[in-house]
C-alpha atoms as a PDB file:
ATOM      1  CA  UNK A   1      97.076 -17.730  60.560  1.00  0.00           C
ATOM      2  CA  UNK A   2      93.720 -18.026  59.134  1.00  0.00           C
ATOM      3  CA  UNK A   3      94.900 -16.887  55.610  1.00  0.00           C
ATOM      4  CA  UNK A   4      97.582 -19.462  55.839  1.00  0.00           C
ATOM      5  CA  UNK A   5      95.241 -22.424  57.270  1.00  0.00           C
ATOM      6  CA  UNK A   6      92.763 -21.214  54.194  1.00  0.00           C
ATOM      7  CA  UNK A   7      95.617 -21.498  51.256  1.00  0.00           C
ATOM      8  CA  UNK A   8      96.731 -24.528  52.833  1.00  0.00           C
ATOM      9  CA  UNK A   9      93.098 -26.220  52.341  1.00  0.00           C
ATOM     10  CA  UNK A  10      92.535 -24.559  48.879  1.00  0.00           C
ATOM     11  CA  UNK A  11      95.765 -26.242  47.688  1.00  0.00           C
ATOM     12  CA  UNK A  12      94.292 -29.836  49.407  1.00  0.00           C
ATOM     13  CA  UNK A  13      91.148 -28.813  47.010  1.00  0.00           C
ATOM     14  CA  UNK A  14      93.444 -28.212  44.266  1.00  0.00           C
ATOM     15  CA  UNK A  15      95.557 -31.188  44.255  1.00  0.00           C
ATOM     16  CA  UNK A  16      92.635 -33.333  44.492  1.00  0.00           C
ATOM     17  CA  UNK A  17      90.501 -32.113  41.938  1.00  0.00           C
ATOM     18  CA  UNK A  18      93.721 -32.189  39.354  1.00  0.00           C
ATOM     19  CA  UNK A  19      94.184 -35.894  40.628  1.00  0.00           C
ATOM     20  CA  UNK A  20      90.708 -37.039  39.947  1.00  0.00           C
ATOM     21  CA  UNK A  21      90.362 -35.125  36.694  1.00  0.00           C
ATOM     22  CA  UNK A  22      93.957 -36.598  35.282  1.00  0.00           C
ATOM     23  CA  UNK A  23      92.852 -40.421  36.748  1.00  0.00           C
ATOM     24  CA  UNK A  24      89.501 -39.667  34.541  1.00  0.00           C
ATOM     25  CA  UNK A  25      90.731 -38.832  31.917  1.00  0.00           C
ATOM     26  CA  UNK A  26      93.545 -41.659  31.586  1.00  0.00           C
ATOM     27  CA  UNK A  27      91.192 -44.127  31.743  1.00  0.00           C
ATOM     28  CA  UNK A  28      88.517 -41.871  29.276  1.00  0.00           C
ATOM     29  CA  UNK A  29      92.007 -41.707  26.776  1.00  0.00           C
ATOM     30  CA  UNK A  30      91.382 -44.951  26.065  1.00  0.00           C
ATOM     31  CA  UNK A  31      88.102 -45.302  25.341  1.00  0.00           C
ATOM     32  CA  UNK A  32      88.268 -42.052  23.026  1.00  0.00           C
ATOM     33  CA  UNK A  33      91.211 -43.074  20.950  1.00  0.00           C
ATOM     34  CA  UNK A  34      89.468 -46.754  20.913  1.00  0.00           C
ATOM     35  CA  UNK A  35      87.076 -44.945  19.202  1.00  0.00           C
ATOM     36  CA  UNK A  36      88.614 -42.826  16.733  1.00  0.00           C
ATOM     37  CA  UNK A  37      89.081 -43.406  13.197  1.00  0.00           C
ATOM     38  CA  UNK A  38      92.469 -43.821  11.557  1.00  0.00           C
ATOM     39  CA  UNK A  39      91.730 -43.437   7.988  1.00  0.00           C
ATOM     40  CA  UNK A  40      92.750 -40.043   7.580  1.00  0.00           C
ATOM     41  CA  UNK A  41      96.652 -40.498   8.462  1.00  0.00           C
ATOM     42  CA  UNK A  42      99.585 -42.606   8.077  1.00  0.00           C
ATOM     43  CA  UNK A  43     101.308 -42.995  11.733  1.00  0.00           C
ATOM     44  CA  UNK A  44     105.292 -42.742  12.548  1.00  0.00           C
ATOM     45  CA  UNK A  45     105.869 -43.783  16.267  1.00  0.00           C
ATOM     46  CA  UNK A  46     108.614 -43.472  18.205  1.00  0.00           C
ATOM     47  CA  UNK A  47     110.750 -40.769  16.215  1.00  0.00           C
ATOM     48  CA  UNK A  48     113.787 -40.007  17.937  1.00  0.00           C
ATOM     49  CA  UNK A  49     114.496 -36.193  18.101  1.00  0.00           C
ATOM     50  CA  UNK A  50     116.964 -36.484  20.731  1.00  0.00           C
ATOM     51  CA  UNK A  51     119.478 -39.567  22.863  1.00  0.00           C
ATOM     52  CA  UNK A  52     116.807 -39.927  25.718  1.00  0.00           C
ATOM     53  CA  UNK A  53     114.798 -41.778  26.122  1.00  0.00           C
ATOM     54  CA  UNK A  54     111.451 -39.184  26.117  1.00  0.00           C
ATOM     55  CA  UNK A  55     113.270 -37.503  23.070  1.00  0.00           C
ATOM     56  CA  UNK A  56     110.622 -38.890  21.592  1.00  0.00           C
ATOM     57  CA  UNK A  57     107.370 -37.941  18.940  1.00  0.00           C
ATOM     58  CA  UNK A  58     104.581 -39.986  17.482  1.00  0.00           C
ATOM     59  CA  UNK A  59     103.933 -38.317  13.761  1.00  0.00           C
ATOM     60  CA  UNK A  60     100.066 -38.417  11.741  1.00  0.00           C
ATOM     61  CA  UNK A  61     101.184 -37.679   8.462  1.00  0.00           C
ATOM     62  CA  UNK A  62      97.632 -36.422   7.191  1.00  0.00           C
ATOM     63  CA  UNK A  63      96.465 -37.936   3.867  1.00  0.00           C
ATOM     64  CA  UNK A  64      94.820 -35.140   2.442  1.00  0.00           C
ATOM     65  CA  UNK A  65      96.878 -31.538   2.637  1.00  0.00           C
ATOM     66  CA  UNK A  66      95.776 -28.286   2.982  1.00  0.00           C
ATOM     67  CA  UNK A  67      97.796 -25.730   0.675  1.00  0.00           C
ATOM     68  CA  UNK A  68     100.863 -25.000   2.393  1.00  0.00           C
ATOM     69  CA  UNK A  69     101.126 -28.103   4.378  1.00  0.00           C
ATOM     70  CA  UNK A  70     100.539 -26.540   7.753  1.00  0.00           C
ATOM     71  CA  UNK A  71     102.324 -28.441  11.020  1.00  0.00           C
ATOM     72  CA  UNK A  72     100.710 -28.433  14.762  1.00  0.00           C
ATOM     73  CA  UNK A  73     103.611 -29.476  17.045  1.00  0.00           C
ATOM     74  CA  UNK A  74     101.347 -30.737  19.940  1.00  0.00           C
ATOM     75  CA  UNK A  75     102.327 -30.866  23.684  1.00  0.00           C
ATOM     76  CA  UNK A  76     100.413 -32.442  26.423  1.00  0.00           C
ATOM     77  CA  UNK A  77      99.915 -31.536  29.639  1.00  0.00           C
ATOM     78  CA  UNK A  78     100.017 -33.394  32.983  1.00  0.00           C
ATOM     79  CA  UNK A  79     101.578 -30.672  35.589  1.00  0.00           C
ATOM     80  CA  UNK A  80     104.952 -31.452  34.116  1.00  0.00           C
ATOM     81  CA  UNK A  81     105.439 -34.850  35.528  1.00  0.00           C
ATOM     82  CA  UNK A  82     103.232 -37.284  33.540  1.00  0.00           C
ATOM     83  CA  UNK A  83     101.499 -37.816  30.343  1.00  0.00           C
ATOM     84  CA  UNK A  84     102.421 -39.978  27.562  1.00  0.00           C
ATOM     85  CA  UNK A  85     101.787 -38.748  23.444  1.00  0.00           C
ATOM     86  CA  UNK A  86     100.608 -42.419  23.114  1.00  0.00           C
ATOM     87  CA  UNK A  87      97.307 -40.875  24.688  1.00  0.00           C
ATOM     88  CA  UNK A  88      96.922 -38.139  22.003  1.00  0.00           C
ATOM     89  CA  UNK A  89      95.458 -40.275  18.857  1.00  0.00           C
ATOM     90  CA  UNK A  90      92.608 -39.102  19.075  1.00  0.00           C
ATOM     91  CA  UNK A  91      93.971 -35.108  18.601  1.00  0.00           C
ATOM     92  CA  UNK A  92      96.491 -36.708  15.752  1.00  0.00           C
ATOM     93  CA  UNK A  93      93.605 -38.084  13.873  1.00  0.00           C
ATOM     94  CA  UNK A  94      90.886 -34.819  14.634  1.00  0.00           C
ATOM     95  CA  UNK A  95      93.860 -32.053  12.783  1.00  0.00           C
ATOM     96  CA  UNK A  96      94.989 -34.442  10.206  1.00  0.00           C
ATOM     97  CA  UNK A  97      90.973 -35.004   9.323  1.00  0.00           C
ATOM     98  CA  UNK A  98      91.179 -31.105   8.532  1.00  0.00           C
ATOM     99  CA  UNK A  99      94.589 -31.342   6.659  1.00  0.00           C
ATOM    100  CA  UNK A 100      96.893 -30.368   8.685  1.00  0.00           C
ATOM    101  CA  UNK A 101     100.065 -33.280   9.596  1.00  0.00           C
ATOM    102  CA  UNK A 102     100.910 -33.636  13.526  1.00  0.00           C
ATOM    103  CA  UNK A 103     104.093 -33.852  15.538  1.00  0.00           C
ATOM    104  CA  UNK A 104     102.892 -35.269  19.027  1.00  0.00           C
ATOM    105  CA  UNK A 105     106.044 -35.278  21.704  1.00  0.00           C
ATOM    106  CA  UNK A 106     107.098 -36.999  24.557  1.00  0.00           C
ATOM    107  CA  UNK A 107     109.533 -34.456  27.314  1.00  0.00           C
ATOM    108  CA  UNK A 108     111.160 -34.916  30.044  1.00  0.00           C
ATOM    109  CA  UNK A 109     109.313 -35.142  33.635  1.00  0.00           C
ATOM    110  CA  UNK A 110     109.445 -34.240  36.835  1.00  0.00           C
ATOM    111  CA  UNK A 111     110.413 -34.197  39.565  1.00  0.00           C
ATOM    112  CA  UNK A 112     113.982 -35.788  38.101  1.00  0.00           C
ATOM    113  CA  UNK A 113     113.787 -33.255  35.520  1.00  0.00           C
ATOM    114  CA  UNK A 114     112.877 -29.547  36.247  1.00  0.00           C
ATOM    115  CA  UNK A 115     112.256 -26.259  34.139  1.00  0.00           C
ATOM    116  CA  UNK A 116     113.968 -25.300  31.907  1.00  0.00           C
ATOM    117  CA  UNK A 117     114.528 -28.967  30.811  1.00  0.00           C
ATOM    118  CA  UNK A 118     111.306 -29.307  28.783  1.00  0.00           C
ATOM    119  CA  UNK A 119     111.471 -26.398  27.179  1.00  0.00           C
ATOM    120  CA  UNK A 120     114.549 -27.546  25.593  1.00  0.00           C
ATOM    121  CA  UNK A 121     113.108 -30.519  25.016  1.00  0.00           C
ATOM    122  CA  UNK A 122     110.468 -28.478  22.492  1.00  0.00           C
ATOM    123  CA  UNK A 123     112.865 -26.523  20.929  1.00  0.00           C
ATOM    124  CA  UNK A 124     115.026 -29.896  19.893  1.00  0.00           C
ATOM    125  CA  UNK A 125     111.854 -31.722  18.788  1.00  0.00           C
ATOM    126  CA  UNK A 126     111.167 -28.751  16.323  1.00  0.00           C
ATOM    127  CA  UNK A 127     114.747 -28.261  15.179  1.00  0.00           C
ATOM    128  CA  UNK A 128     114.418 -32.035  14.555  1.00  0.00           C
ATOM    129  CA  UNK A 129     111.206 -31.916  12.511  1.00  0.00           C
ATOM    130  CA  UNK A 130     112.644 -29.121  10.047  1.00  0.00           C
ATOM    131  CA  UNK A 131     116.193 -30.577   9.827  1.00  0.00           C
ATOM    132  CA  UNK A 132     114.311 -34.375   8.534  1.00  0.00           C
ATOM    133  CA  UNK A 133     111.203 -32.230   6.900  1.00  0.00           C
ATOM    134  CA  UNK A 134     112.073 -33.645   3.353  1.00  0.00           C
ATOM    135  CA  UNK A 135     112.618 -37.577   4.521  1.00  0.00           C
ATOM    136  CA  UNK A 136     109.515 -37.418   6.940  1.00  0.00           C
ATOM    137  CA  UNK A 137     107.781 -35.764   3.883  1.00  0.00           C
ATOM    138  CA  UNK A 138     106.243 -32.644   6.057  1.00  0.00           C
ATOM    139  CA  UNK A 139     106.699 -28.497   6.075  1.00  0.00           C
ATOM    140  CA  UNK A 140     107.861 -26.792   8.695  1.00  0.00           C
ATOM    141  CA  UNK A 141     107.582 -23.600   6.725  1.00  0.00           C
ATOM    142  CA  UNK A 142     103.889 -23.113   8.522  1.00  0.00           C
ATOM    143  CA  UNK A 143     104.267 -24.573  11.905  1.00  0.00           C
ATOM    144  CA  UNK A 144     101.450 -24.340  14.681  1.00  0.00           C
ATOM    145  CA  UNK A 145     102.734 -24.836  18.506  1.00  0.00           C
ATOM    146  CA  UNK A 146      99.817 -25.778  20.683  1.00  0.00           C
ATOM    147  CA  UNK A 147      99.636 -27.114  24.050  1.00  0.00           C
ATOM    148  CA  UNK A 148      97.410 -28.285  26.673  1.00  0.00           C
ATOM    149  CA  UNK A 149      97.350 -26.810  30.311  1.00  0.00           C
ATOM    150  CA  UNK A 150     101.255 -27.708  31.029  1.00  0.00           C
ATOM    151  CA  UNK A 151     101.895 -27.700  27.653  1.00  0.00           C
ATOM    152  CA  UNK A 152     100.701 -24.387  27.186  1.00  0.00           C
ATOM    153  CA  UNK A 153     102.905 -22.987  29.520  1.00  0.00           C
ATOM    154  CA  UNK A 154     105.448 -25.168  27.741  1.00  0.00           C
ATOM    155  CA  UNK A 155     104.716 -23.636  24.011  1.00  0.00           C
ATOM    156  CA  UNK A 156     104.627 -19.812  25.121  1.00  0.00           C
ATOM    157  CA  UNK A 157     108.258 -20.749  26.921  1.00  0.00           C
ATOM    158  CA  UNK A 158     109.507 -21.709  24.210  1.00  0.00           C
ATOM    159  CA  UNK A 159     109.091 -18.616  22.563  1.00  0.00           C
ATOM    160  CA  UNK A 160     109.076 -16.355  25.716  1.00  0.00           C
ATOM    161  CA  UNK A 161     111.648 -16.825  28.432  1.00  0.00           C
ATOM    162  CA  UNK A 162     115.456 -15.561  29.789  1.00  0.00           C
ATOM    163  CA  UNK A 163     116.416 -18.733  27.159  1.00  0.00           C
ATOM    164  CA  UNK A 164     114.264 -18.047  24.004  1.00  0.00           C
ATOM    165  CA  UNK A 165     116.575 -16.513  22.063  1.00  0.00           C
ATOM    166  CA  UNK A 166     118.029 -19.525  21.312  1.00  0.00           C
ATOM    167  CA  UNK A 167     114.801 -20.740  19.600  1.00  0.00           C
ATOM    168  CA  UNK A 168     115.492 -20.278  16.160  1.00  0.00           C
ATOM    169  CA  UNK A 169     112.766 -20.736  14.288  1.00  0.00           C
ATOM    170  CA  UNK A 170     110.491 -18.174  15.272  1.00  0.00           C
ATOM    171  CA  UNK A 171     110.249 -17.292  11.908  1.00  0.00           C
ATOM    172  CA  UNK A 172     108.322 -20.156  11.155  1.00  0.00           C
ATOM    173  CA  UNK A 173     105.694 -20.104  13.635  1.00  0.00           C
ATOM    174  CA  UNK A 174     102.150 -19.215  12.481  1.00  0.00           C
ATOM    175  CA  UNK A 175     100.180 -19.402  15.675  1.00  0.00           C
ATOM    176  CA  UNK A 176     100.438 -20.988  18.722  1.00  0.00           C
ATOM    177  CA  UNK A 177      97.613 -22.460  20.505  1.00  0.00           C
ATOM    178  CA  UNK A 178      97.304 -22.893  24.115  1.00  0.00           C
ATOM    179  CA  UNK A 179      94.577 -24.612  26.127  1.00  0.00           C
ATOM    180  CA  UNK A 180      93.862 -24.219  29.772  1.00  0.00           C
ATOM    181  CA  UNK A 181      97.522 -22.820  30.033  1.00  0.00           C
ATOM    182  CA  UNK A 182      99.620 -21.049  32.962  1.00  0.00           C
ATOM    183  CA  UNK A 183     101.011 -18.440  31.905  1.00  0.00           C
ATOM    184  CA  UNK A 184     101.675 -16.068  35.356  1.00  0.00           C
ATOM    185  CA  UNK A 185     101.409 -18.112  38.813  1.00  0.00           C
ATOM    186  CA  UNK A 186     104.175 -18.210  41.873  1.00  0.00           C
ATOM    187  CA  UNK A 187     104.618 -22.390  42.118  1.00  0.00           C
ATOM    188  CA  UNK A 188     106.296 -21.602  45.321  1.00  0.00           C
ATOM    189  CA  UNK A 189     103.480 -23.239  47.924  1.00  0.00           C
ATOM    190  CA  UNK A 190     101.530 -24.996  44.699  1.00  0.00           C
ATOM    191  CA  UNK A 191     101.720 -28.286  45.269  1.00  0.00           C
ATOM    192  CA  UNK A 192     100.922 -29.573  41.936  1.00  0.00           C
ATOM    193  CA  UNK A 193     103.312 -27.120  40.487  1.00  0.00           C
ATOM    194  CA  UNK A 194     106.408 -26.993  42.733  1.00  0.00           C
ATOM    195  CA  UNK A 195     108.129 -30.109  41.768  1.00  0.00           C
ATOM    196  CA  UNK A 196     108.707 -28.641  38.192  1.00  0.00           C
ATOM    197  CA  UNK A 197     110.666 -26.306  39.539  1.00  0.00           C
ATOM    198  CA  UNK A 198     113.638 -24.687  40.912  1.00  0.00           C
ATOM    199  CA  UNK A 199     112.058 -23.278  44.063  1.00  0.00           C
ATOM    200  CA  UNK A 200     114.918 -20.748  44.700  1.00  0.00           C
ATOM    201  CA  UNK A 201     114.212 -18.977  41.813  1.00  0.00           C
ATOM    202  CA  UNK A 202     111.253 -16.565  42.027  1.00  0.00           C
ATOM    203  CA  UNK A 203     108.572 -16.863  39.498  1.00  0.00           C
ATOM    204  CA  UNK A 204     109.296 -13.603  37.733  1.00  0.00           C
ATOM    205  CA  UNK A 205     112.044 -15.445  36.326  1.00  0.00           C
ATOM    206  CA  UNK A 206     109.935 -18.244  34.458  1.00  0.00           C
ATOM    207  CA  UNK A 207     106.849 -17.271  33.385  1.00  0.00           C
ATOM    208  CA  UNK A 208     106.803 -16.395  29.795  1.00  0.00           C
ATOM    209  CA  UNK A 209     104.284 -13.166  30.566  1.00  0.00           C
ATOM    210  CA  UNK A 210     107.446 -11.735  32.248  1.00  0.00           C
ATOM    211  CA  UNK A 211     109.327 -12.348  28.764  1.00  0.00           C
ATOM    212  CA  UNK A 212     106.404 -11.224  25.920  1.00  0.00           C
ATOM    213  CA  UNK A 213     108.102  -9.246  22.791  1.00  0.00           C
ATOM    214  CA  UNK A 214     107.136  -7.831  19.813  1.00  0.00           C
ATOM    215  CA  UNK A 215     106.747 -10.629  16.810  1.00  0.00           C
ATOM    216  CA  UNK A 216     104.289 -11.572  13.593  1.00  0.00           C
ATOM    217  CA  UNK A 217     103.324 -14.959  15.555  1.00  0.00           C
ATOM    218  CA  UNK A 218      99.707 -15.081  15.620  1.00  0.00           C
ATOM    219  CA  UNK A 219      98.101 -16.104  19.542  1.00  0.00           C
ATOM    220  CA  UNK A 220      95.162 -17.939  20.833  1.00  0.00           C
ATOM    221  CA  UNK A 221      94.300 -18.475  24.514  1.00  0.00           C
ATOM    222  CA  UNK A 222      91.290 -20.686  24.989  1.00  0.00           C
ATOM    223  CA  UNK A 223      89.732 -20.982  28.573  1.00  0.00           C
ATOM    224  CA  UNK A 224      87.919 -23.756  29.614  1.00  0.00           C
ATOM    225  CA  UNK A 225      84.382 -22.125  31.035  1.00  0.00           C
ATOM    226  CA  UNK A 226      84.345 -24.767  34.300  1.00  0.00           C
ATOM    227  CA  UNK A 227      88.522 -24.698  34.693  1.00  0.00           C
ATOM    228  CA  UNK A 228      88.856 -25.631  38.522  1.00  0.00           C
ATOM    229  CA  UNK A 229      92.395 -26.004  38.183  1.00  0.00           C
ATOM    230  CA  UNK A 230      94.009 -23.491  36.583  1.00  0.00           C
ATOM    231  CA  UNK A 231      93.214 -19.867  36.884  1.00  0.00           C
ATOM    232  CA  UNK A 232      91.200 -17.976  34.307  1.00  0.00           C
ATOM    233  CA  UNK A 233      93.632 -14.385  35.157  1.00  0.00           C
ATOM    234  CA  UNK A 234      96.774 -16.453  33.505  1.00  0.00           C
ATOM    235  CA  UNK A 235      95.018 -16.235  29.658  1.00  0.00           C
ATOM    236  CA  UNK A 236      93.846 -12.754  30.607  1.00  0.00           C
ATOM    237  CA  UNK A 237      97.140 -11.526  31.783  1.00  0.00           C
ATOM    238  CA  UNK A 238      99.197 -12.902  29.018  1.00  0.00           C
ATOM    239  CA  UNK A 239      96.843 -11.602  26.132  1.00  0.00           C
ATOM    240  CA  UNK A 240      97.494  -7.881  28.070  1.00  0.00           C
ATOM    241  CA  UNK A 241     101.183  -8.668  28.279  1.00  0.00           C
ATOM    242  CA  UNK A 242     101.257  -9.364  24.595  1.00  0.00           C
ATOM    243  CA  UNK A 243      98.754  -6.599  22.691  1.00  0.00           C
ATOM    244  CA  UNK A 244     101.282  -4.318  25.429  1.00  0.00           C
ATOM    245  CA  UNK A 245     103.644  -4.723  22.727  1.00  0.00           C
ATOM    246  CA  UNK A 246     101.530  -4.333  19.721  1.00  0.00           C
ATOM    247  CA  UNK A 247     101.494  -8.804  19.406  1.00  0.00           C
ATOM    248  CA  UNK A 248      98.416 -10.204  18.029  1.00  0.00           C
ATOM    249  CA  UNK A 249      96.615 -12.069  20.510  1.00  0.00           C
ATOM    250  CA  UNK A 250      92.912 -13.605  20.835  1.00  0.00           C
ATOM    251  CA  UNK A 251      90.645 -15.047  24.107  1.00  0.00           C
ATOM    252  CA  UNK A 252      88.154 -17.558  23.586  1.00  0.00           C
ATOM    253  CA  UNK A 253      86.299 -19.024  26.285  1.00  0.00           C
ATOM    254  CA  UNK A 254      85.083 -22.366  25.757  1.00  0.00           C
ATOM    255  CA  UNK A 255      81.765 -23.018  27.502  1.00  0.00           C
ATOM    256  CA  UNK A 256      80.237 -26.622  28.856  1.00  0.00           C
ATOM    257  CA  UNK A 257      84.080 -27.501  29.221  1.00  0.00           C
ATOM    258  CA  UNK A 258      86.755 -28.136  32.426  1.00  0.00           C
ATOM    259  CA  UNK A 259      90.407 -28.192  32.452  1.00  0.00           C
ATOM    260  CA  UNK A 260      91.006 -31.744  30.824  1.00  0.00           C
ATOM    261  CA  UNK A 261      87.441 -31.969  28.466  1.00  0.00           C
ATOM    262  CA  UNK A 262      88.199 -28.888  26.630  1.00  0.00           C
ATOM    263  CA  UNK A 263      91.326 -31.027  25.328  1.00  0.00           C
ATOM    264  CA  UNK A 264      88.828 -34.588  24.948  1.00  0.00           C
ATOM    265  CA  UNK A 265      86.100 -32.466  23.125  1.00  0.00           C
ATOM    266  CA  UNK A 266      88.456 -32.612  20.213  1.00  0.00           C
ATOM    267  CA  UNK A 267      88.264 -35.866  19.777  1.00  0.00           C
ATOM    268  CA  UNK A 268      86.220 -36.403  16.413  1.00  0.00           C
ATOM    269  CA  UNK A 269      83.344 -38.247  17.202  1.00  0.00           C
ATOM    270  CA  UNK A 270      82.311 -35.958  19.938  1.00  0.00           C
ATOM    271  CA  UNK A 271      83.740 -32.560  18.661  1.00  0.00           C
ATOM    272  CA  UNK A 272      80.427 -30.949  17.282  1.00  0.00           C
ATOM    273  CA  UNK A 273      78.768 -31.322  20.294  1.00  0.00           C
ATOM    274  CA  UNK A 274      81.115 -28.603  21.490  1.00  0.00           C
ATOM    275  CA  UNK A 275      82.895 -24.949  20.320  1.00  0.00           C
ATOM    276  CA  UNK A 276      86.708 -26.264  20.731  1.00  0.00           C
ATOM    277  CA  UNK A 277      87.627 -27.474  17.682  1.00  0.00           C
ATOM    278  CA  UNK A 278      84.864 -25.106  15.523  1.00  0.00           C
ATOM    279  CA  UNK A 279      86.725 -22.208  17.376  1.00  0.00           C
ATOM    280  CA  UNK A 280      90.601 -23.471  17.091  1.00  0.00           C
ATOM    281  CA  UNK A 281      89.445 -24.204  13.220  1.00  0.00           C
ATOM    282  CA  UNK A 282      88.582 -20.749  12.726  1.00  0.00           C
ATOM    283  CA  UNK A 283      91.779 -19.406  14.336  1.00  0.00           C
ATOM    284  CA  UNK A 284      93.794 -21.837  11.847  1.00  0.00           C
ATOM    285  CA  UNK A 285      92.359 -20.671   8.850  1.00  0.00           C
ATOM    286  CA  UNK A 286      93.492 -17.168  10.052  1.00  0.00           C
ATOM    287  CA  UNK A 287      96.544 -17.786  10.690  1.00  0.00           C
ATOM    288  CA  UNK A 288      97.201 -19.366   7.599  1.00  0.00           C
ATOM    289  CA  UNK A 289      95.602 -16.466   5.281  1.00  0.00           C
ATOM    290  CA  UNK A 290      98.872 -14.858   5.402  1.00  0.00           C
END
């Protein structure tokens, strides 16, 4: 009884601290893309990729290319059942500073819409972006996934799970990217989580570690040093699960950050007062040496 009372009052914890951080930082979203430049892109918003109505992707178009034209497909987070890529300027504007052009999407949300919904929804966004490459002048030839705590989990799904093979352009991911991610949790009795989810089927059955195989994609976990919210053994079992079968696959911890600043301490005018965006930088260029 005691261990029940106990996970009972560390999930009242957990709920609250997400709650507070995500209320934080959608006011501090404002303030940071207030401040962010927009010289260094031209802007698309609203591209449809699919009929509904969250089928949809804000595009920075950078204005100074690297070789290759590299892509980051970005997806936010919000425990699967809010967020908004109007938010994400400032993370547009910080990659396409560096060269790179950026696909930010909108999926679907719970609770109306459960897994594996938005992990379709990521799969049609990209098949969008390299069908209309040549009229929304980008390359999907070098394409980065990278996600943000639920969007993490979202951009491992979509290349491990019982419905990735499907995903057809695997051959065209570099690297994916994910930040603060879960990769290997039972949502059954999360409350944060559960709504995402179909409840009756055990966890073994969703998470992408359970799903890992052998590609060239290149992988980068970054942990957030202070993460409250989501547990530091989901990066570490994932990178096992994925030099198991001979993938390549790198851990950084991120220090003086939590679960929703390592994602803000991208933003340009405060990124070199942290390691984020010096250490995903680094991981781009080696992705791309290939």
């Amino acid at each position: 009884m005691k261990q029940i009372f106990q996970q009972v009052q560390d999930n009242i914890v957990k709920a609250k601290t997400f709650y507070q951080e995500f209320r934080l930082y959608d006011f501090a979203s404002y303030s940071i893309n207030y401040l962010t430049p927009r010289d260094t892109f031209e802007k698309e918003v609203h591209l449809a990729y699919g009929l509904k109505s969250r089928q949809r992707l804000d595009l920075y178009r950078t204005k100074n290319p690297k070789a290759k034209r590299p892509l980051i497909v970005f997806v936010h987070g919000g425990s699967w059942q809010h967020g908004n890529k109007r938010d994400y300027l400032f993370l547009g504007e910080t990659f396409a500073r560096e060269g790179f052009d950026v696909a930010v999407i909108n999926y679907h949300l719970a609770p109306e819409h459960i897994y594996p919904t938005f992990i379709d929804d990521l799969a049609q966004a990209v098949h969008y972006l390299t069908q209309n490459q040549t009229k929304l002048k980008i390359s999907t030839e070098n394409m980065i996934l990278m996600g943000h705590s639920a969007g993490a989990f979202n951009v491992m799904s979509v290349l491990y799970s019982a419905q990735s093979q499907a995903f057809k352009y695997k051959d065209k991911i570099k690297a994916v990217i994910g930040l603060a991610g879960p990769y290997h949790f039972d949502y059954k009795g999360d409350e944060i989580a559960e709504p995402a989810f179909d409840l009756k089927i055990p966890y073994q059955q969703v998470m992408p570690y359970y799903f890992v195989e052998p590609n060239q994609i290149k992988h980068y976990l970054l942990i957030a040093e202070q993460d409250q919210l989501v547990g530091k053994h989901n990066s570490f079992d994932l990178d096992n699960a994925l030099r198991g079968k001979g993938n390549h696959s790198h851990i950084a911890i991120i220090p003086k950050t939590g679960h929703i600043t390592i994602l803000a301490s991208l933003a340009s005018f405060v990124s070199h007062y942290f390691k984020t965006k010096r250490t995903i930088m680094y991981f781009l260029e080696e992705a791309l040496e290939d």
